[in-house]
N, C-alpha and C. Protein backbone atom coordinates (compact mmCIF):
# COMPACT_ATOMS: atom_id res chain seq x y z
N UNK A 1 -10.59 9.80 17.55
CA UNK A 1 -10.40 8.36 17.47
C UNK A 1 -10.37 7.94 16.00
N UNK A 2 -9.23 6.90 15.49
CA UNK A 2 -9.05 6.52 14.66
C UNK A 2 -10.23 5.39 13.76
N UNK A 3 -11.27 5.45 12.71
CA UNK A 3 -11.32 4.01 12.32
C UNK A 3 -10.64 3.48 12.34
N UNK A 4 -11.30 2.36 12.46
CA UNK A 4 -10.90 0.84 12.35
C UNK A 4 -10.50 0.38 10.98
N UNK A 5 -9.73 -0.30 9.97
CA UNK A 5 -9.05 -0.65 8.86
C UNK A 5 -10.31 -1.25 8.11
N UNK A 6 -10.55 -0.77 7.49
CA UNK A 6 -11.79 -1.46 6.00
C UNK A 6 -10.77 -2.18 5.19
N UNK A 7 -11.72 -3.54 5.55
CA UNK A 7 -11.46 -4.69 4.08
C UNK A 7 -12.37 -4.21 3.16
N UNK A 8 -11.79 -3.50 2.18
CA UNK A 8 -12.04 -3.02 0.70
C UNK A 8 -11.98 -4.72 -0.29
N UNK A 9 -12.94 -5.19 -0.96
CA UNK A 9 -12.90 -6.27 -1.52
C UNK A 9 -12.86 -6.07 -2.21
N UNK A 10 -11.48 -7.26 -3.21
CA UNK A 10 -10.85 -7.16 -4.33
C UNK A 10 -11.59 -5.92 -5.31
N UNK A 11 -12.81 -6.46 -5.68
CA UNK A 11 -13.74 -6.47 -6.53
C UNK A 11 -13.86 -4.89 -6.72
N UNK A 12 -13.76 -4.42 -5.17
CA UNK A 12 -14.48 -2.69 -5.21
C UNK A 12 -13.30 -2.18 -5.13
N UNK A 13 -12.24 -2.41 -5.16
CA UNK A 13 -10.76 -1.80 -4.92
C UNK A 13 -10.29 -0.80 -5.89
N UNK A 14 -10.06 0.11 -5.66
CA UNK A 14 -9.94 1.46 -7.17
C UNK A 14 -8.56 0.76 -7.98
N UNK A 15 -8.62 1.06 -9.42
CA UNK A 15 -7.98 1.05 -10.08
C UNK A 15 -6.34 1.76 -9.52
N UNK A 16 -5.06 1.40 -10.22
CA UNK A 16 -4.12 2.34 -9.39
C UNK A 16 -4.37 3.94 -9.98
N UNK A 17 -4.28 3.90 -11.03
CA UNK A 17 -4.57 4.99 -11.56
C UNK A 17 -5.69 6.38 -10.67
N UNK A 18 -7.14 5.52 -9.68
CA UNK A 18 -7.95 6.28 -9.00
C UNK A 18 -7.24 6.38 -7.79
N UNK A 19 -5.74 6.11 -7.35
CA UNK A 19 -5.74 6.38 -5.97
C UNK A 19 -5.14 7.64 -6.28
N UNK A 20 -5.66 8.39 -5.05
CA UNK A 20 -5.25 9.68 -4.50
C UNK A 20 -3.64 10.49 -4.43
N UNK A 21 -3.41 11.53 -4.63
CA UNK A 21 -1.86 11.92 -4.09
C UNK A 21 -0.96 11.24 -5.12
N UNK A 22 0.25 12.00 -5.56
CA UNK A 22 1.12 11.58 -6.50
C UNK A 22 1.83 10.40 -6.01
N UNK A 23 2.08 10.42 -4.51
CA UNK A 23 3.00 9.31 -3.57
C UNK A 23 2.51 7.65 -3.77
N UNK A 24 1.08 6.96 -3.73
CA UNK A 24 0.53 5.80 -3.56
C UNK A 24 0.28 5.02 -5.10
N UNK A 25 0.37 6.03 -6.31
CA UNK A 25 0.25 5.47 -7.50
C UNK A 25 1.93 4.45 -7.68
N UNK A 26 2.73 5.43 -7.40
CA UNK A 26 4.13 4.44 -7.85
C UNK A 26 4.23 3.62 -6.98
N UNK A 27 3.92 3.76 -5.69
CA UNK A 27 4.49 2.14 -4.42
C UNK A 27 3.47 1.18 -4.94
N UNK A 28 2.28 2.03 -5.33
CA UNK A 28 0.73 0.73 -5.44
C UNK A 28 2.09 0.03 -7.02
N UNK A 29 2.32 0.80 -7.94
CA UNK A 29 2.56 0.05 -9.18
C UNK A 29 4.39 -0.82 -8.72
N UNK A 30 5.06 0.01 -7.62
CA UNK A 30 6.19 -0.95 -7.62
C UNK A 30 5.84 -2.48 -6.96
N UNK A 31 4.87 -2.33 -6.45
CA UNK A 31 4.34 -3.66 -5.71
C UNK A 31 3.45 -4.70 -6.34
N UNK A 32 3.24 -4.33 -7.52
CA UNK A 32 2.30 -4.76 -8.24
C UNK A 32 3.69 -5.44 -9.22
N UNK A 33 4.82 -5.18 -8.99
CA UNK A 33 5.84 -5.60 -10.27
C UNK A 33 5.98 -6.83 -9.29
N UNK A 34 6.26 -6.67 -8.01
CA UNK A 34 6.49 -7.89 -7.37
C UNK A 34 6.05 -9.01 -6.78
N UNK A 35 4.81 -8.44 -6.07
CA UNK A 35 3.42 -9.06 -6.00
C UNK A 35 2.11 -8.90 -6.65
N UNK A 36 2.05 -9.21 -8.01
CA UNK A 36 1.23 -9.04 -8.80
C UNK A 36 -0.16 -9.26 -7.98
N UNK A 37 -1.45 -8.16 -8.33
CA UNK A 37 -2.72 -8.45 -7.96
C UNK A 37 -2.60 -7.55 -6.11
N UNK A 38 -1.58 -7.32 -5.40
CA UNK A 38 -1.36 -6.90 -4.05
C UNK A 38 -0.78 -5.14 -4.17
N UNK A 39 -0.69 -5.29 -5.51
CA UNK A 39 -0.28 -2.96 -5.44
C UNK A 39 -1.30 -2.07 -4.72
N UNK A 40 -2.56 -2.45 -5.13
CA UNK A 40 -3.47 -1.28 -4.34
C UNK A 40 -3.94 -2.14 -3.14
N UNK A 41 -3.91 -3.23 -2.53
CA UNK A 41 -4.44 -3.77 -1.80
C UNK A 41 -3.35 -3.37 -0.34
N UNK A 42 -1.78 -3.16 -0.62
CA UNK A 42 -0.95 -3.14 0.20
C UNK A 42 -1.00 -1.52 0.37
N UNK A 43 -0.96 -0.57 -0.76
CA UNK A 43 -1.18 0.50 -0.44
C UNK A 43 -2.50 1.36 0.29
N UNK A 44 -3.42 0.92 0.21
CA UNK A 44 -4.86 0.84 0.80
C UNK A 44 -4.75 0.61 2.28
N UNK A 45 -3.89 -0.41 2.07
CA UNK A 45 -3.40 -1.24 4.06
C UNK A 45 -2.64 0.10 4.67
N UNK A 46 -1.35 0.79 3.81
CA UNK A 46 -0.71 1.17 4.69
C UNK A 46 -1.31 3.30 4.36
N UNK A 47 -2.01 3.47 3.94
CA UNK A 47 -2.52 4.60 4.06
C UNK A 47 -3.55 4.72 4.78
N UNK A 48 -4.65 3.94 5.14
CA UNK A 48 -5.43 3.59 6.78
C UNK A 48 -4.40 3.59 7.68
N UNK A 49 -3.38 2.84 7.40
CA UNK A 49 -2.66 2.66 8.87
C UNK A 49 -1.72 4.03 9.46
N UNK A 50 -1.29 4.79 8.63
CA UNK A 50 -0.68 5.83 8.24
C UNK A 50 -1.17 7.68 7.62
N UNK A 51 -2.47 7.54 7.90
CA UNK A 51 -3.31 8.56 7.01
C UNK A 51 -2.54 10.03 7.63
N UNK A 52 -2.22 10.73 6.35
CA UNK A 52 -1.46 11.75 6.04
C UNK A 52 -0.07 12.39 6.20
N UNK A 53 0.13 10.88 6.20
CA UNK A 53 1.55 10.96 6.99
C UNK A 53 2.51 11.00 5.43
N UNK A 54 3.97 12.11 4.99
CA UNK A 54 4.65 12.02 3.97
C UNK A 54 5.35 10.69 3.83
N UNK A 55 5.34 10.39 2.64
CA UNK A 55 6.13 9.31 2.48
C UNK A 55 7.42 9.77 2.03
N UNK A 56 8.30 8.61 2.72
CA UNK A 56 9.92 8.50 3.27
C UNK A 56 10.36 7.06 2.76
N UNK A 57 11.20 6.59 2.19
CA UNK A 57 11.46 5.13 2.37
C UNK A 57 12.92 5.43 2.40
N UNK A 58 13.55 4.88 3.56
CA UNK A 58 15.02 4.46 3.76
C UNK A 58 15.72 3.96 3.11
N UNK A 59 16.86 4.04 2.17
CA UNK A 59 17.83 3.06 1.51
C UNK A 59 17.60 1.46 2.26
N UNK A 60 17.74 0.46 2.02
CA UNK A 60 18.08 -0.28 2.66
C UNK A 60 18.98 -1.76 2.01
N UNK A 61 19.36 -0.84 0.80
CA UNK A 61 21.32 -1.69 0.78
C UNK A 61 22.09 -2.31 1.45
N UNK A 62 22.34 -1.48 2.76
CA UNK A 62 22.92 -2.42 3.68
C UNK A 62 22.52 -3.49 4.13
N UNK A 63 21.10 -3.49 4.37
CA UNK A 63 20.29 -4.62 5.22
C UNK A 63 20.03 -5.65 3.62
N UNK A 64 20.49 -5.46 2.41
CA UNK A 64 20.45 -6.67 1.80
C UNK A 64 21.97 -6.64 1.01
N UNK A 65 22.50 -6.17 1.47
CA UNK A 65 24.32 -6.29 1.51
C UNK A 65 24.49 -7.40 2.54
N UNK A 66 23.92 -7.33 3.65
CA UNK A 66 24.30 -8.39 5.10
C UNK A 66 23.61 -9.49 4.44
N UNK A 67 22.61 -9.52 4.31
CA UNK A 67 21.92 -10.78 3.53
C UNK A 67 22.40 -11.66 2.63
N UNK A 68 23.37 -10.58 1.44
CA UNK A 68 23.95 -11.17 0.03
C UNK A 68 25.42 -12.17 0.62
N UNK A 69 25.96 -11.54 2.17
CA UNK A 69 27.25 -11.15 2.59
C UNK A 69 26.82 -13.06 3.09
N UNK A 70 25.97 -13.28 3.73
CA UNK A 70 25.73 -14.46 4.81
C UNK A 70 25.01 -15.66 3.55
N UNK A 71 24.70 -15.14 2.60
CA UNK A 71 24.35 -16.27 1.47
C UNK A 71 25.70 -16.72 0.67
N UNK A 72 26.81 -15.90 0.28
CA UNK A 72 27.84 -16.36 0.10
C UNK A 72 28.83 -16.86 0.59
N UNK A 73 28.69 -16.75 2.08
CA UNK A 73 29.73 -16.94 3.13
C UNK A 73 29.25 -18.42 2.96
N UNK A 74 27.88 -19.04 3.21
CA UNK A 74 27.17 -20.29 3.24
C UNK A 74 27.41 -20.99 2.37
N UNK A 75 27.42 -20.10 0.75
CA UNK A 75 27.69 -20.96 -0.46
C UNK A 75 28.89 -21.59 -0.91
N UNK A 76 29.69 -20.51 -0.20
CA UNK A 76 31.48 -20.95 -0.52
C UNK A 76 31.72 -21.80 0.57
N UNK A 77 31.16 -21.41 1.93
CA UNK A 77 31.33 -22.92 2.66
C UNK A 77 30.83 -24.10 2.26
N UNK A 78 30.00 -23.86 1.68
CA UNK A 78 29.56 -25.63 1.30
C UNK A 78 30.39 -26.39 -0.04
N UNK A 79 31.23 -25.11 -0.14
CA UNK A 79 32.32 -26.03 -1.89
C UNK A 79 31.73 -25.92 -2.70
N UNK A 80 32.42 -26.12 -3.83
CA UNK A 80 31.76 -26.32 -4.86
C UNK A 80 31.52 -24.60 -6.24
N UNK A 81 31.77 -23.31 -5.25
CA UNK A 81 31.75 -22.64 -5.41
C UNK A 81 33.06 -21.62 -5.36
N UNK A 82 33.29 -20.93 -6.21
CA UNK A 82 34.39 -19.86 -6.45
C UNK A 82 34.02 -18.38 -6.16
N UNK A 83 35.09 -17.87 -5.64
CA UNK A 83 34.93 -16.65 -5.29
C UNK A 83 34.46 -15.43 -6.46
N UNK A 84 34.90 -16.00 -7.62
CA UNK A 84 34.44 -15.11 -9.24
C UNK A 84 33.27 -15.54 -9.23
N UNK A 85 32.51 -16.60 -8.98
CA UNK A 85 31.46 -16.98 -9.51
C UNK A 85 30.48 -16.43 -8.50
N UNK A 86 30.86 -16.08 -6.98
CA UNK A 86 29.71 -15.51 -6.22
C UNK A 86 29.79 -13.73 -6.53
N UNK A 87 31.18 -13.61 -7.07
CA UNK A 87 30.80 -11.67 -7.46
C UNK A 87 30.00 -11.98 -8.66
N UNK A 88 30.06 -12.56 -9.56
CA UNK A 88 28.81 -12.60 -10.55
C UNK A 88 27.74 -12.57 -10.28
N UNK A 89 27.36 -13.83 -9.43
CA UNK A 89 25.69 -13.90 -9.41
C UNK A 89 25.47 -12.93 -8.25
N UNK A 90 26.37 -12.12 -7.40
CA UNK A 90 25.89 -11.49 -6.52
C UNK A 90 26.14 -9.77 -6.43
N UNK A 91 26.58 -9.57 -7.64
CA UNK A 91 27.17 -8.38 -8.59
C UNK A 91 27.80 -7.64 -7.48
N UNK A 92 28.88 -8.07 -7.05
CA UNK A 92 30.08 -7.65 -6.05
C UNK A 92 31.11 -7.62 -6.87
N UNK A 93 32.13 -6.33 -6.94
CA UNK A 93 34.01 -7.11 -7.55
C UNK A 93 34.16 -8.44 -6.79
N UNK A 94 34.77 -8.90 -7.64
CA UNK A 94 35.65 -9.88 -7.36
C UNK A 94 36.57 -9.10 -5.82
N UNK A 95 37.68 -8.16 -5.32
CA UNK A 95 38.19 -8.10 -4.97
C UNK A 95 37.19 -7.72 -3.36
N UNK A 96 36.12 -7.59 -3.52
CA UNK A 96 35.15 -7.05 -2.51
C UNK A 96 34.50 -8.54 -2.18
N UNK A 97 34.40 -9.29 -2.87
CA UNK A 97 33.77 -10.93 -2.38
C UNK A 97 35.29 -11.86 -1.63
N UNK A 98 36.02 -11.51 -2.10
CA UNK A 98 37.38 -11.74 -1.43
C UNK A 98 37.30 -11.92 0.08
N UNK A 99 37.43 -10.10 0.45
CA UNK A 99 37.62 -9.55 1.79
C UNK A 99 36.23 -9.89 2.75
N UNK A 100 34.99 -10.31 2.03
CA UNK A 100 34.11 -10.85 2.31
C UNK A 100 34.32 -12.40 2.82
N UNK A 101 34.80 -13.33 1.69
CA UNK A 101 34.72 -14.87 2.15
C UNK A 101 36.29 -14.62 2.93
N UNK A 102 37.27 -13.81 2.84
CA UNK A 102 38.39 -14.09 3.97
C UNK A 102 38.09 -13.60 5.53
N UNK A 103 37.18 -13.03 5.94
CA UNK A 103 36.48 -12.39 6.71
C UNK A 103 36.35 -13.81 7.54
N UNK A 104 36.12 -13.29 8.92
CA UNK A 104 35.84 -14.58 10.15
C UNK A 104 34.96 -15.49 9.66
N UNK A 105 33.67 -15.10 8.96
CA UNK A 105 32.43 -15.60 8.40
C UNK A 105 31.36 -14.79 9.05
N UNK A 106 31.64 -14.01 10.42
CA UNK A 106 30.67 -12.90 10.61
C UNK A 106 30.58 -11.83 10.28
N UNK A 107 30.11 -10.87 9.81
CA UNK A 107 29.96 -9.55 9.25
C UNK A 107 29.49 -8.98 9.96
N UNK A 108 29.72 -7.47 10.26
CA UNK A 108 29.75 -7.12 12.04
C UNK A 108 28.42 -6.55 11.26
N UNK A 109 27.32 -6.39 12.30
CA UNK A 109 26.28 -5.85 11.97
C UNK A 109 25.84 -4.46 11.57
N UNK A 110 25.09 -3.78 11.16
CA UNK A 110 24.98 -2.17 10.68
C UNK A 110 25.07 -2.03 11.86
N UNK A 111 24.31 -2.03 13.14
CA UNK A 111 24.80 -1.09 14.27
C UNK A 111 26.37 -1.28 14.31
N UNK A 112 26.98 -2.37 14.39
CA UNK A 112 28.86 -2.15 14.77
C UNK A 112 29.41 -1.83 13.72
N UNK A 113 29.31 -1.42 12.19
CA UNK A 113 29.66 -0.91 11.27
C UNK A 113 29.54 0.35 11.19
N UNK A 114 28.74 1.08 11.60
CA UNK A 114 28.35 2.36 12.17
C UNK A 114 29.04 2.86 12.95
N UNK A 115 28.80 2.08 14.22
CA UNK A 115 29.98 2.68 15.54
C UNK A 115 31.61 2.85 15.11
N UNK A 116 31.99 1.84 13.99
CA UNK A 116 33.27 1.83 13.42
C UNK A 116 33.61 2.93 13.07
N UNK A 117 32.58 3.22 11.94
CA UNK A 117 33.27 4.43 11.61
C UNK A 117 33.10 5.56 11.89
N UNK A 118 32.37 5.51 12.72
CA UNK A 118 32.43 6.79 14.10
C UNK A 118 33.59 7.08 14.85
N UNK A 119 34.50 5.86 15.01
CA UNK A 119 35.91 6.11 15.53
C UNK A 119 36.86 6.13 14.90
N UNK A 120 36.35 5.64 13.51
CA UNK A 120 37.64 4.80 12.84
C UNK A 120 38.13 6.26 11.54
């Protein structure tokens, strides 16, 4: 039987430098770039929840490709906005934000982008 998850308080929380294994020092410090004060507190969370399990992290480009894809589709619908100016701030070619805003306005999802080119 598994413990139960210890709230480790702030206060007693190891330095990143004292956590264990080469794997939890860089996620504790990439998380700490983004949520400052939450690097060892999030890594602490998911190594209780996870204990000895290798770490793996998935690309996940696509899933903020669909994201970038449905914020520009929104932005150029509302006017005001150019198709050069959303490959800039959204570091797409120009000729790839195109086929994007000429697109229905839906972007078929990773599962039907997948199946595509399974046939295609």
């Amino acid at each position: 039987m598994r413990r139960p998850y210890v709230d480790i308080p702030p206060e007693h929380l190891p330095a990143i430098e004292d956590l264990p294994g080469k794997d939890l020092q860089p996620v504790a410090r990439a998380i700490e770039r983004v949520l400052p004060g939450l690097g060892v507190r999030v890594v602490m969370i998911l190594a209780q929840e996870f204990p000895g399990l290798p770490l793996y992290m998935h690309n996940v480009d696509d899933l903020i490709n669909e994201y970038f894809y449905r914020c520009m589709r929104e932005e150029y619908d509302r006017g005001g906005t150019t198709a050069k100016e959303l490959a800039m701030k959204y570091g797409f070619q120009l000729r790839h934000t195109e086929k994007i805003l000429a697109s229905s306005g839906k972007q078929p999802s990773l599962a039907d982008s997948r199946q595509l080119k399974l046939f295609g």
